[in-house]
N, C-alpha and C. Protein backbone atom coordinates (compact mmCIF):
# COMPACT_ATOMS: atom_id res chain seq x y z
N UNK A 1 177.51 82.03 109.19
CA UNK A 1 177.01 82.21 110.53
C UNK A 1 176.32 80.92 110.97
N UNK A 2 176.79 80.11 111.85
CA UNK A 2 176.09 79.50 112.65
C UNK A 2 174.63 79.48 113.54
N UNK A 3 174.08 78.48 113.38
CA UNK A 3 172.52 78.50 114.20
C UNK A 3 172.43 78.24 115.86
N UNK A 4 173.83 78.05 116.26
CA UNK A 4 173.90 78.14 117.45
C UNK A 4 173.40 79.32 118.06
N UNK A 5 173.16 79.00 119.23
CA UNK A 5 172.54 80.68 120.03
C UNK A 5 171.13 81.10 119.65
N UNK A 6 170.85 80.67 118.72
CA UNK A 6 169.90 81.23 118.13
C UNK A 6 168.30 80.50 118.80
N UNK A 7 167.54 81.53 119.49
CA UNK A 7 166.43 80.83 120.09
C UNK A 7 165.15 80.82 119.14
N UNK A 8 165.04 79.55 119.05
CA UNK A 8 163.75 78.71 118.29
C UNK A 8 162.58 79.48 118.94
N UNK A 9 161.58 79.40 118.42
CA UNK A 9 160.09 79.64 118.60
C UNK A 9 159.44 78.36 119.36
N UNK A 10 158.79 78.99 120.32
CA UNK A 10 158.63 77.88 121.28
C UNK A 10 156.58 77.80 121.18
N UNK A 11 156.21 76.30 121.02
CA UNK A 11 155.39 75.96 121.01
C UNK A 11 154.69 75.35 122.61
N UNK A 12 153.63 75.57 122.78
CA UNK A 12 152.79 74.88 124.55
C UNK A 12 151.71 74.28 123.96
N UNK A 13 151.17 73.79 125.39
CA UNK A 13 150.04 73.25 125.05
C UNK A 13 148.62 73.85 125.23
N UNK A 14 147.82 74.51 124.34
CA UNK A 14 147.08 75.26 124.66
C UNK A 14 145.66 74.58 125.23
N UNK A 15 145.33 74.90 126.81
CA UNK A 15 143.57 73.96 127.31
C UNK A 15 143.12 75.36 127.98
N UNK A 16 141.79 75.36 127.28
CA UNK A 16 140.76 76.35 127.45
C UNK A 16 140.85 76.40 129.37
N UNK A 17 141.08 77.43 129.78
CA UNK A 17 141.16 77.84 131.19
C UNK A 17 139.20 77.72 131.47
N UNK A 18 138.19 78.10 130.40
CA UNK A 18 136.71 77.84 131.27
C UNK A 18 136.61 76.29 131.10
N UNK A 19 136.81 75.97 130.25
CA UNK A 19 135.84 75.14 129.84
C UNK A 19 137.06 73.49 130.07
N UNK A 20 137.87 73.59 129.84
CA UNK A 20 139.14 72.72 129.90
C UNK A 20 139.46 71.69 128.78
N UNK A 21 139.01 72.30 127.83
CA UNK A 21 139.46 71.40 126.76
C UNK A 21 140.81 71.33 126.16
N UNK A 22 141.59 70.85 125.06
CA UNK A 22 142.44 70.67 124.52
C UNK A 22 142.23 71.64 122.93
N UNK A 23 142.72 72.57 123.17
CA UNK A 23 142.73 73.52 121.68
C UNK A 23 143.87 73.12 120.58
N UNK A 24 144.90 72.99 120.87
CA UNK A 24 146.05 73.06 120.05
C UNK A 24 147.28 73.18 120.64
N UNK A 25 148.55 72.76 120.10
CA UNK A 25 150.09 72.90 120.77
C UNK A 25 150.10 74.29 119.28
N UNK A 26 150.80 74.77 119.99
CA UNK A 26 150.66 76.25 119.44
C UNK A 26 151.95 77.31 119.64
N UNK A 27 152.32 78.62 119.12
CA UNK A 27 153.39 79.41 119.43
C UNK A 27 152.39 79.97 120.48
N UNK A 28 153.84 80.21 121.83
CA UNK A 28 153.39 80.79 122.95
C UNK A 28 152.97 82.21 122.64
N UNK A 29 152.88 82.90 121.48
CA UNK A 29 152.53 83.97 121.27
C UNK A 29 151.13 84.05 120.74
N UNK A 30 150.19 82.63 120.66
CA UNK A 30 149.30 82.91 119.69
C UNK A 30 148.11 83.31 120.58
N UNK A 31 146.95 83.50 119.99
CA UNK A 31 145.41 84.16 120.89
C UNK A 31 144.63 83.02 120.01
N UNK A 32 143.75 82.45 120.63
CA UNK A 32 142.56 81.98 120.05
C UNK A 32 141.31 81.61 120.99
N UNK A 33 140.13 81.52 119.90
CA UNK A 33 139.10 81.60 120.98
C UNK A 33 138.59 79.65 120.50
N UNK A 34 137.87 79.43 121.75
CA UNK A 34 137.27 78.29 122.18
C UNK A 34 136.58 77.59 121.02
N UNK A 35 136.37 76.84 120.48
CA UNK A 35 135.17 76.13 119.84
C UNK A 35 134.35 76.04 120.45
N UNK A 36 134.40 75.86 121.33
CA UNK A 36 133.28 74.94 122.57
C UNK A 36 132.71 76.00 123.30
N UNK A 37 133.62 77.13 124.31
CA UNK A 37 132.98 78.02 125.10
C UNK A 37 132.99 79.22 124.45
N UNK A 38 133.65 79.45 123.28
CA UNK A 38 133.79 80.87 123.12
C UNK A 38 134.93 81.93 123.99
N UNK A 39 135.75 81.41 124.75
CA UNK A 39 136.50 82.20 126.04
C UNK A 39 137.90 82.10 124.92
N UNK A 40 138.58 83.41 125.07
CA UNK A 40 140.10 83.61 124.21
C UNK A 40 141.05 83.16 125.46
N UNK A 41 142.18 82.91 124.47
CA UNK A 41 143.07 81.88 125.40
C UNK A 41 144.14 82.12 124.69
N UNK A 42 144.97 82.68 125.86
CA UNK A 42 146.38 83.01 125.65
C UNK A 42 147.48 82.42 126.36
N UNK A 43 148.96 82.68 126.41
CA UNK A 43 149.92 82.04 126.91
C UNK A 43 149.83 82.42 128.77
N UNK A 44 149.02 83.83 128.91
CA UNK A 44 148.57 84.41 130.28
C UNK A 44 147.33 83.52 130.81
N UNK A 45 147.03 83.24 130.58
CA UNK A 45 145.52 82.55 130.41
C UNK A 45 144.96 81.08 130.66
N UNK A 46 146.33 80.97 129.41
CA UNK A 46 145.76 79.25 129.47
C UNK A 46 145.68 78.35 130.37
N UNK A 47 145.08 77.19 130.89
CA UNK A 47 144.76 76.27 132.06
C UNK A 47 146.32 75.24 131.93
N UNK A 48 146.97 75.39 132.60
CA UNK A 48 148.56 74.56 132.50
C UNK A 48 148.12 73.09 133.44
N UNK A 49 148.51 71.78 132.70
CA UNK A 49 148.53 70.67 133.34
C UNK A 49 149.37 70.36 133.97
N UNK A 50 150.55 71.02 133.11
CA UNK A 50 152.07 71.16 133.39
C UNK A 50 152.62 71.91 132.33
N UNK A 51 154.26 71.68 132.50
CA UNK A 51 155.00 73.48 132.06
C UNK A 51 155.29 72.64 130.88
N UNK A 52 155.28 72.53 129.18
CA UNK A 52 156.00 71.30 128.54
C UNK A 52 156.27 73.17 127.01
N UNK A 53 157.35 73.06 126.97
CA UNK A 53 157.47 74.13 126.12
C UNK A 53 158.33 73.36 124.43
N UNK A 54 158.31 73.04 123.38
CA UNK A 54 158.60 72.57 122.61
C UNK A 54 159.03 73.85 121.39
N UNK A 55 160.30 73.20 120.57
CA UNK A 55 160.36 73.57 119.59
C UNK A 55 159.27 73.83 118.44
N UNK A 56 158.94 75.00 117.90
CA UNK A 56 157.83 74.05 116.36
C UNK A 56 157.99 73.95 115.86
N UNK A 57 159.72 73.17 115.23
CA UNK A 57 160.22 72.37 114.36
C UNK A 57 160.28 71.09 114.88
N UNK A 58 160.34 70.84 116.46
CA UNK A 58 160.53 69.51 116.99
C UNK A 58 160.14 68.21 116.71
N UNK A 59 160.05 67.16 116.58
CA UNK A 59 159.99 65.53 116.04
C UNK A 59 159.28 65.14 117.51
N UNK A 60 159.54 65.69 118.40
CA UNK A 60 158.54 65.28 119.77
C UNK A 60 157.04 65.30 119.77
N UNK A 61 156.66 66.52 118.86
CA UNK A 61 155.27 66.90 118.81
C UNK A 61 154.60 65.61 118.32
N UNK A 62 155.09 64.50 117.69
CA UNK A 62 154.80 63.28 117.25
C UNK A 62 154.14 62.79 118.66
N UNK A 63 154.75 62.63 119.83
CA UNK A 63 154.02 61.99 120.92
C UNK A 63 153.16 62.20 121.27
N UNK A 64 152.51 63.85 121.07
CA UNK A 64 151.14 64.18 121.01
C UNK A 64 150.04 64.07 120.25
N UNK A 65 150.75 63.50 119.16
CA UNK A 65 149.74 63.21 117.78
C UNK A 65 148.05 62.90 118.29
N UNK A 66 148.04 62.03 119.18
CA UNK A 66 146.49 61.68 119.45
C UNK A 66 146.03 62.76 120.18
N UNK A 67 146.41 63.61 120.58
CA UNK A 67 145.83 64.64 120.86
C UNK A 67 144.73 65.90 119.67
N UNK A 68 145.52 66.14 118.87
CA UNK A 68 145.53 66.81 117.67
C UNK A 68 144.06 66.16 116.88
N UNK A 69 144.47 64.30 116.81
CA UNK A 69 143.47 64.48 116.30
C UNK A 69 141.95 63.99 116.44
């Protein structure tokens, strides 16, 4: 069986909607709460800079590296 067709797990960029920080590139399914404000932050939720949806196997996530750390 082939891996064609087959839809990957898609990673975003998760920024705290109170407070606007940078949490993590993450599965669009995940929940987490703030370091900073304490406020939970979801794929409903989160503060979008823009729409950027990634594989989380992808070699792109490299361009974000300074983010992370």
């Amino acid at each position: 069986m082939s891996g064609k067709g087959k839809k990957k797990p898609l990673q975003a960029k998760f920024i705290c909607r109170e407070c606007g920080r940078f949490l993590a590139w993450a599965l669009i399914s995940a929940e987490m709460s703030c370091p900073y404000c304490g406020a939970w932050v979801t794929e409903e939720n989160r503060k979008r800079d823009y729409e950027v949806y990634l594989p989380a196997d992808d070699d792109q996530l490299v361009l974000f590296k300074d983010e992370v750390e």
